[in-house]
Protein backbone atom coordinates (compact mmCIF):
# COMPACT_ATOMS: atom_id res chain seq x y z
CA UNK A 1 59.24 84.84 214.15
CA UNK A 2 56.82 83.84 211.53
CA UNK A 3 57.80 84.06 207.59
CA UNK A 4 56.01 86.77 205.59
CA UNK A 5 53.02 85.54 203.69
CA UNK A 6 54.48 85.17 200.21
CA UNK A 7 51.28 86.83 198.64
CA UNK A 8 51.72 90.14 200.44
CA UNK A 9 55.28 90.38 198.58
CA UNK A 10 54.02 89.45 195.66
CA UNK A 11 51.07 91.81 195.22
CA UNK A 12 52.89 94.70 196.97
CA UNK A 13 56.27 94.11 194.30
CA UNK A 14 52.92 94.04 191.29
CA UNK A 15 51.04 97.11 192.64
CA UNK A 16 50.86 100.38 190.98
CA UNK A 17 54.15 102.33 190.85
CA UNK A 18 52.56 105.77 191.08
CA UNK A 19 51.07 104.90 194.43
CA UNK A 20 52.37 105.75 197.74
CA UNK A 21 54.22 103.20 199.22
CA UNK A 22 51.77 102.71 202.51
CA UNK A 23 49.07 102.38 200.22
CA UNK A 24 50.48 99.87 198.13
CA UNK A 25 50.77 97.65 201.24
CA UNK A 26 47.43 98.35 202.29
CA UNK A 27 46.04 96.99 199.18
CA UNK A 28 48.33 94.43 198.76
CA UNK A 29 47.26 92.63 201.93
CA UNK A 30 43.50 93.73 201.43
CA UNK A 31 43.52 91.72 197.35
CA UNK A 32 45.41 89.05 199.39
CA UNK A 33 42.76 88.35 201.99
CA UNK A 34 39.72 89.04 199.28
CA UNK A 35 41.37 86.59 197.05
CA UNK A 36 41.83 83.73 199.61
CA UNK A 37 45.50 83.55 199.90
CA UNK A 38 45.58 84.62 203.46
CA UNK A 39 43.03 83.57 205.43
CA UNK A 40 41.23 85.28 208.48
CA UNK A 41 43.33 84.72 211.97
CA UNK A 42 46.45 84.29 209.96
CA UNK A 43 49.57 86.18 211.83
CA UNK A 44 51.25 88.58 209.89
CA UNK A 45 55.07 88.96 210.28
CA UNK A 46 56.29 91.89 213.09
CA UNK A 47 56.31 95.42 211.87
CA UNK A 48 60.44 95.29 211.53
CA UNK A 49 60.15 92.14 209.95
CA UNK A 50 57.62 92.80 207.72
CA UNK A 51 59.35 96.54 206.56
CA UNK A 52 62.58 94.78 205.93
CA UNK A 53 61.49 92.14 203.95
CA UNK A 54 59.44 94.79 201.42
CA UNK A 55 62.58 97.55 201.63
CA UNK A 56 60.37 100.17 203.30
CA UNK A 57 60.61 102.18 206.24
CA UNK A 58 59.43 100.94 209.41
CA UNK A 59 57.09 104.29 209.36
CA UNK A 60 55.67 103.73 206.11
CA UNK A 61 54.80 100.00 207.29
CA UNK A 62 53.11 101.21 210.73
CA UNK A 63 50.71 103.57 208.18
CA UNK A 64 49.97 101.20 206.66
CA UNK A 65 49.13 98.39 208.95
CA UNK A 66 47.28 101.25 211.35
CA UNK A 67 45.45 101.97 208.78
CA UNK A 68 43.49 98.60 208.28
CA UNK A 69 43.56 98.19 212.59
CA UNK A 70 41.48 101.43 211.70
CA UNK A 71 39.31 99.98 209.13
CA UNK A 72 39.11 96.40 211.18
CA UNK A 73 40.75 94.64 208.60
CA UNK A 74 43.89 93.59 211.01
CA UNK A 75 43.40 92.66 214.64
CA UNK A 76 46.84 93.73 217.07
CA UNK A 77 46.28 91.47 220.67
CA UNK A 78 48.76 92.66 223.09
CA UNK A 79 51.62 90.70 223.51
CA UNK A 80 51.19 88.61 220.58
CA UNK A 81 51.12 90.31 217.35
CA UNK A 82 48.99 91.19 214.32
CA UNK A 83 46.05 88.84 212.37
CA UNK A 84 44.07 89.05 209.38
CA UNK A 85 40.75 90.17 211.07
CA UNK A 86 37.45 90.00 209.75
CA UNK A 87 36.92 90.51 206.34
CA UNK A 88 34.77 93.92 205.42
CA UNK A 89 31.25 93.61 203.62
CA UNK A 90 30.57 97.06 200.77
CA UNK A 91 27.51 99.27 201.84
CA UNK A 92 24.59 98.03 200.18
CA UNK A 93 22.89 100.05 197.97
CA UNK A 94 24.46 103.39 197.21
CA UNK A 95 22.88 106.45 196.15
CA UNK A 96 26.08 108.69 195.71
CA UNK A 97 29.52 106.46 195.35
CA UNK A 98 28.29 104.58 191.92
CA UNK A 99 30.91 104.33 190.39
CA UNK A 100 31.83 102.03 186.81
CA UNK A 101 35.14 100.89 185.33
CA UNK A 102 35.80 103.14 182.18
CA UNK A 103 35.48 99.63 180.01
CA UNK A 104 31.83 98.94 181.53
CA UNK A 105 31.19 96.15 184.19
CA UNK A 106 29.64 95.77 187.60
CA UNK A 107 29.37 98.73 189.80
CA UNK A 108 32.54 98.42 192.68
CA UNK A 109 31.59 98.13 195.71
CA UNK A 110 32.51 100.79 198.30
CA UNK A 111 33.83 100.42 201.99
CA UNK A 112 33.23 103.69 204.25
CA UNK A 113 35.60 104.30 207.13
CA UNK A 114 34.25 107.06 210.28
CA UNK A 115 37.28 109.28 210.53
CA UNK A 116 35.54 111.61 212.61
CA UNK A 117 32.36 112.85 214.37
CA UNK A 118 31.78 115.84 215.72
CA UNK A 119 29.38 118.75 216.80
CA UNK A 120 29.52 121.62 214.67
CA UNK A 121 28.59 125.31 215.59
CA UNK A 122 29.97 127.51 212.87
CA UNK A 123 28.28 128.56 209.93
CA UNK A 124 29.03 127.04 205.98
CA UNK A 125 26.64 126.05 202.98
CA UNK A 126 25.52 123.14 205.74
CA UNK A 127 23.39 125.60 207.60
CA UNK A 128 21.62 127.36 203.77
CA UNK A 129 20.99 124.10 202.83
CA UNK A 130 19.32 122.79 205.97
CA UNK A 131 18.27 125.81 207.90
CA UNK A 132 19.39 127.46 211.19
CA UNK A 133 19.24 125.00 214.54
CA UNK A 134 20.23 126.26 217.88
CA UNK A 135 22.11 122.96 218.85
CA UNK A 136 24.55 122.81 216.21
CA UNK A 137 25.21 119.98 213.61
CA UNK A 138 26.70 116.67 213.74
CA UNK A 139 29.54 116.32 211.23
CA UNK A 140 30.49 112.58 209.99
CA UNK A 141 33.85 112.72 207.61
CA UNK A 142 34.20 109.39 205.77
CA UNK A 143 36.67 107.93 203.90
CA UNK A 144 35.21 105.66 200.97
CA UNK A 145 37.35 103.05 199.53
CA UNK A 146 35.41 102.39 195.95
CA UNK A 147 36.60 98.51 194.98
CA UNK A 148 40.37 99.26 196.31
CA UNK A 149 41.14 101.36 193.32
CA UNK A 150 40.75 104.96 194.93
CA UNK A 151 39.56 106.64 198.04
CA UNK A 152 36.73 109.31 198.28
CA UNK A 153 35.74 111.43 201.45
CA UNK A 154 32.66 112.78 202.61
CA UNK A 155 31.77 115.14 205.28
CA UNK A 156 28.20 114.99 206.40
CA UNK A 157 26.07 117.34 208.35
CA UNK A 158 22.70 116.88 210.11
CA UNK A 159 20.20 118.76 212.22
CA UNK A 160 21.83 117.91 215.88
CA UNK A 161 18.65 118.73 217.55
CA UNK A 162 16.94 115.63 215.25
CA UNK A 163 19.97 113.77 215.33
CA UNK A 164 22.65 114.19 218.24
CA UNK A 165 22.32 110.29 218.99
CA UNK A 166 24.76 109.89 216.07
CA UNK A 167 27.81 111.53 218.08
CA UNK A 168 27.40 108.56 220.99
CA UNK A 169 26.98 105.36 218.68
CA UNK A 170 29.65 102.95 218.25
CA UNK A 171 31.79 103.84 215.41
CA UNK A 172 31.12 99.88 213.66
CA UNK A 173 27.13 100.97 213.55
CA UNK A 174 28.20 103.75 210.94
CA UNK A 175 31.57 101.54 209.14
CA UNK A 176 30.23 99.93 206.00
CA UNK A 177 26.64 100.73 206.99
CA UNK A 178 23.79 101.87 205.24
CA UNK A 179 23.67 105.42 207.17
CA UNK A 180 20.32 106.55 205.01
CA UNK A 181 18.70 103.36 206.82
CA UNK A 182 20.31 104.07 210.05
CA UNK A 183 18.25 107.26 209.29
CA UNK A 184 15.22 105.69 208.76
CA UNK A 185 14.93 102.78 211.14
CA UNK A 186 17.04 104.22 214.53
CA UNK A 187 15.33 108.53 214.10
CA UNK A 188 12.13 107.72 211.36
CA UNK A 189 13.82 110.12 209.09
CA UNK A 190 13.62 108.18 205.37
CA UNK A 191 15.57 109.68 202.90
CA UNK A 192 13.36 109.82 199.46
CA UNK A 193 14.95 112.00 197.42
CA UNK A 194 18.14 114.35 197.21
CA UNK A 195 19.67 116.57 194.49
CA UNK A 196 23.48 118.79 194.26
CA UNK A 197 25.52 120.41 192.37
CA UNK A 198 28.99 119.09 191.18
CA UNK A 199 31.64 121.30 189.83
CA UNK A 200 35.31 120.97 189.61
CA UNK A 201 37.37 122.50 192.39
CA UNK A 202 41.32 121.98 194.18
CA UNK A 203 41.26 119.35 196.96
CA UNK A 204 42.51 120.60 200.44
CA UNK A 205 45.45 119.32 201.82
CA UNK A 206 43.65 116.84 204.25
CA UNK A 207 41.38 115.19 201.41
CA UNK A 208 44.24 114.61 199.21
CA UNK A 209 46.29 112.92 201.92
CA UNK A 210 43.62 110.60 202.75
CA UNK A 211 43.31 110.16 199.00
CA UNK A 212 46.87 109.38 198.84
CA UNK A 213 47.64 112.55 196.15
CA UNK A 214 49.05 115.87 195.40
CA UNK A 215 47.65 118.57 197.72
CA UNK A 216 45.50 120.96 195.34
CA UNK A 217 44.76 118.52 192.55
CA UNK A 218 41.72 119.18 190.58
CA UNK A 219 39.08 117.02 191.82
CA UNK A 220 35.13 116.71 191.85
CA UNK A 221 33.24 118.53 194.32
CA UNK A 222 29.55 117.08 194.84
CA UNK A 223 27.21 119.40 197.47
CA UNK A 224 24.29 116.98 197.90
CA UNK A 225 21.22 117.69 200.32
CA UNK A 226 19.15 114.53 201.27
CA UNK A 227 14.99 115.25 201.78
CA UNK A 228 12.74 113.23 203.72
CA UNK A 229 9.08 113.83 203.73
CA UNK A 230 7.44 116.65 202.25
CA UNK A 231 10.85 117.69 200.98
CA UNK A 232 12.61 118.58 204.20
CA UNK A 233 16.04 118.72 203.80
CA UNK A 234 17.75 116.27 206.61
CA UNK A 235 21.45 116.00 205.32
CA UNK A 236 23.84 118.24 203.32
CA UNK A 237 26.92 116.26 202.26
CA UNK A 238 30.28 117.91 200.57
CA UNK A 239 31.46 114.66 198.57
CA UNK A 240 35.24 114.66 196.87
CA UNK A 241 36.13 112.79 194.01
CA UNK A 242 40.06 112.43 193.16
CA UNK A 243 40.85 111.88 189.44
CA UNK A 244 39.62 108.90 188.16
CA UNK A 245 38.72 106.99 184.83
CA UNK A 246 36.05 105.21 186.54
CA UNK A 247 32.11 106.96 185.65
CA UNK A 248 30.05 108.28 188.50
CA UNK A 249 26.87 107.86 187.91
CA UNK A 250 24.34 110.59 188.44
CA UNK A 251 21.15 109.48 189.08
CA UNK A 252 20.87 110.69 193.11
CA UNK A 253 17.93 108.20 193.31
CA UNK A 254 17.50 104.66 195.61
CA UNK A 255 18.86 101.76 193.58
CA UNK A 256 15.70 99.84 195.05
CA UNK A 257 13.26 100.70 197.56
CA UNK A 258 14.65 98.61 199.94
CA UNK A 259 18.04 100.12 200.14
CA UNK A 260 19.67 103.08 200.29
CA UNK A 261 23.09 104.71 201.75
CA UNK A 262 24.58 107.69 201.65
């Protein structure tokens, strides 16, 4: 059996206290591989192994380690164990998730996850914001990692009659993908401009578990509608914010005109 990868103990035994313990892990072997101490294809230690040598439950390791299978960031091939997959690349050029450390600095990058797509029928501030449509709307909820210091989600809804085709892509064409030129390019629906409100609000259960927090925490609620041309609204996105010291910046406008992501 392979020896754990000292830097995983090491980072994991440094991380932040206050964290749940699955998370710690997670980010402990994520600042390992982004800081070139374990390199892509490298085998990690079995599950057992790998709880006993950290004192954690075999449960809490399995979250964790699922967790990046989920994201892509570890690689399981039957009948011979976990590896370091590839590593991720940020979204390029976010609109919403801008987010600065409270000293000042580069903006962090941010990493968004698919958690789940769906059709949706019922009714909810989706439908005022982008009108009624007979077919429904396609939900996206996303998890955003922003720079491995805290996790956002967003839930996304769309016109299904314009844009169904979302439900049946593969899940890695919307992971760490610039969705607003997915938009564009794949249904010739630019987005050019968008506005919201933001207001302060208790984050459900399922957020804050994702989030890694207290159910009903006060976070930041963000409703943002997206507009293409002549101001039609194509997307209405509920965005949650855990508390953080890190500034969101408000602009809601393209950081270039060549990029843009939701």
């Amino acid at each position: 059996m392979p020896l754990l990868p000292n830097p995983i103990v090491v980072r994991f035994q440094s991380g932040a206290g206050s964290q749940p313990k699955h998370a710690r892990l997670r980010q402990a072997i994520i600042d390992a591989v982004e800081a070139g101490e374990l390199s892509v294809g490298v085998k990690l230690a079995g599950e057992r192994a790998l709880s006993e040598s950290l004192g954690l439950s075999l449960g809490t390791t399995q979250k964790a380690l699922g967790r990046l299978m989920d994201e892509g960031f570890l690689e399981r091939r039957q009948g011979h164990g976990t590896f370091i997959g590839s590593s991720r690349q940020p979204i390029a050029g976010s609109w919403h998730f801008r987010f600065f450390p409270p000293e000042g600095g580069r903006e962090l990058p941010v990493f968004a996850t698919v958690l789940e797509r769906r059709l949706e029928t019922g009714d909810g501030p989706w439908q005022a914001a982008l009108g009624p449509d007979r077919k429904g709307y396609v939900m996206l909820r996303r998890s955003l990692d922003i720079g491995g210091k805290f996790i956002c989600t967003s839930n996304i809804y769309l016109p299904a009659t314009r844009f169904a085709r979302l439900l049946r892509m593969a899940a890695k064409r919307i992971t760490d993908t610039n969705l607003k030129a997915v938009l564009a390019n794949e249904f010739a629906s630019p987005t050019l401009q968008s506005d919201g409100l933001a207001r302060m609000a208790p984050l459900d259960a399922a957020d804050a578990q994702i989030m890694g927090i207290a159910p009903s925490t006060i976070g930041l609620q963000v409703n943002i509608t997206g507009r293409s041309f002549g101001r039609q609204a194509i997307s209405f996105q509920q965005m949650h914010v855990p508390p953080t010291p890190y500034a969101l910046k408000f602009d809601f406008n393209p950081p270039s005109p060549a990029t843009a992501a939701i």
